[in-house]
Protein backbone atom coordinates (compact mmCIF):
# COMPACT_ATOMS: atom_id res chain seq x y z
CA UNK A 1 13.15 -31.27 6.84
CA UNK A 2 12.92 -32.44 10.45
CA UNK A 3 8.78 -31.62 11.94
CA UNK A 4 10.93 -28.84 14.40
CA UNK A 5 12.42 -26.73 11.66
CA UNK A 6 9.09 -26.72 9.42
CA UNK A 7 6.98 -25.38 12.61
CA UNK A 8 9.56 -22.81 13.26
CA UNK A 9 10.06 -21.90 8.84
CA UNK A 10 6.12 -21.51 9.14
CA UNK A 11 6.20 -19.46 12.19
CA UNK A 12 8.40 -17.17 11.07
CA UNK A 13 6.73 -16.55 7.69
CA UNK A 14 3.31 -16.20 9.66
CA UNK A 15 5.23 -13.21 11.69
CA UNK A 16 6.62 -11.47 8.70
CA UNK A 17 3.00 -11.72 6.47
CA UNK A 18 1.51 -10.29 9.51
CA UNK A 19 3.85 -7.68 9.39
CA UNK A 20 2.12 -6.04 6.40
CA UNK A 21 -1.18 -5.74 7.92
CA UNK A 22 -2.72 -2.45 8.73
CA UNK A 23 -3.07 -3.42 12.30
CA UNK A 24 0.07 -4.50 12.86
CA UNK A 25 2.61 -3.22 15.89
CA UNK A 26 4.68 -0.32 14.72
CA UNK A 27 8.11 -0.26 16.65
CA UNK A 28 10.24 2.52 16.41
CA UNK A 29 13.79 1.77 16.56
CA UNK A 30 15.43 4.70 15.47
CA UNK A 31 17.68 6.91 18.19
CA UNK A 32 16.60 10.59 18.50
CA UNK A 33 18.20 13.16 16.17
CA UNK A 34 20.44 15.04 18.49
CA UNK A 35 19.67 19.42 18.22
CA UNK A 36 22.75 19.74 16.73
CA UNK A 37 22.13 16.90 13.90
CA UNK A 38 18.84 18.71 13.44
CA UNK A 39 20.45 22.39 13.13
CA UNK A 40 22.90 20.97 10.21
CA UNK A 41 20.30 19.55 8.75
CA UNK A 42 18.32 22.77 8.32
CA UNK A 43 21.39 24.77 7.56
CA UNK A 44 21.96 22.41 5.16
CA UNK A 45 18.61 22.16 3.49
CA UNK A 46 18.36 26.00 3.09
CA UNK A 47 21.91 26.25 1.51
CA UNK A 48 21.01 23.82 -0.79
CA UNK A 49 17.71 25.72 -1.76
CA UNK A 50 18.98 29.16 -2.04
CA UNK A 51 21.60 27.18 -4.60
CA UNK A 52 19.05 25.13 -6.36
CA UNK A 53 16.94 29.20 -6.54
CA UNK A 54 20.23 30.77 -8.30
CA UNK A 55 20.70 27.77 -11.04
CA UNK A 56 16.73 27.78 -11.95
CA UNK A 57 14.81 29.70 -9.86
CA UNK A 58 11.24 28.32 -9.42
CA UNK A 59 8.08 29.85 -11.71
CA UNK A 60 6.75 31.66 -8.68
CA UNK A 61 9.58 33.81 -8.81
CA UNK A 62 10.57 34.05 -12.33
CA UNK A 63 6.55 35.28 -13.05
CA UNK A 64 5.81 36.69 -10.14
């Protein structure tokens, strides 16, 4: 291995152990949820929950 590509290998696995440390730099590279992404979603999740109530509703409201 040529003295170039070690210092760069080591470099690079410096970066990525640092990575996992509490302190490290938190990027956030995720685009914005659109409204309308955000509206489906919640339609979504309470159709699927008034579905998952009718095949086994939950204790609360079996006992209640």
């Amino acid at each position: 291995m040529t003295p170039i590509a070690m210092i760069v290998s080591l470099e690079a696995v410096r970066l990525e152990a640092h990575s996992a440390l509490p302190n490290a730099p938190v990027v956030d590279d995720r685009r914005p949820e659109s409204a309308t992404l955000k509206k489906v979603r919640g339609f979504a999740a309470r159709r699927l929950r008034a579905a998952a109530d009718r095949v086994e509703p939950t204790p609360a409201l079996t006992y209640g």
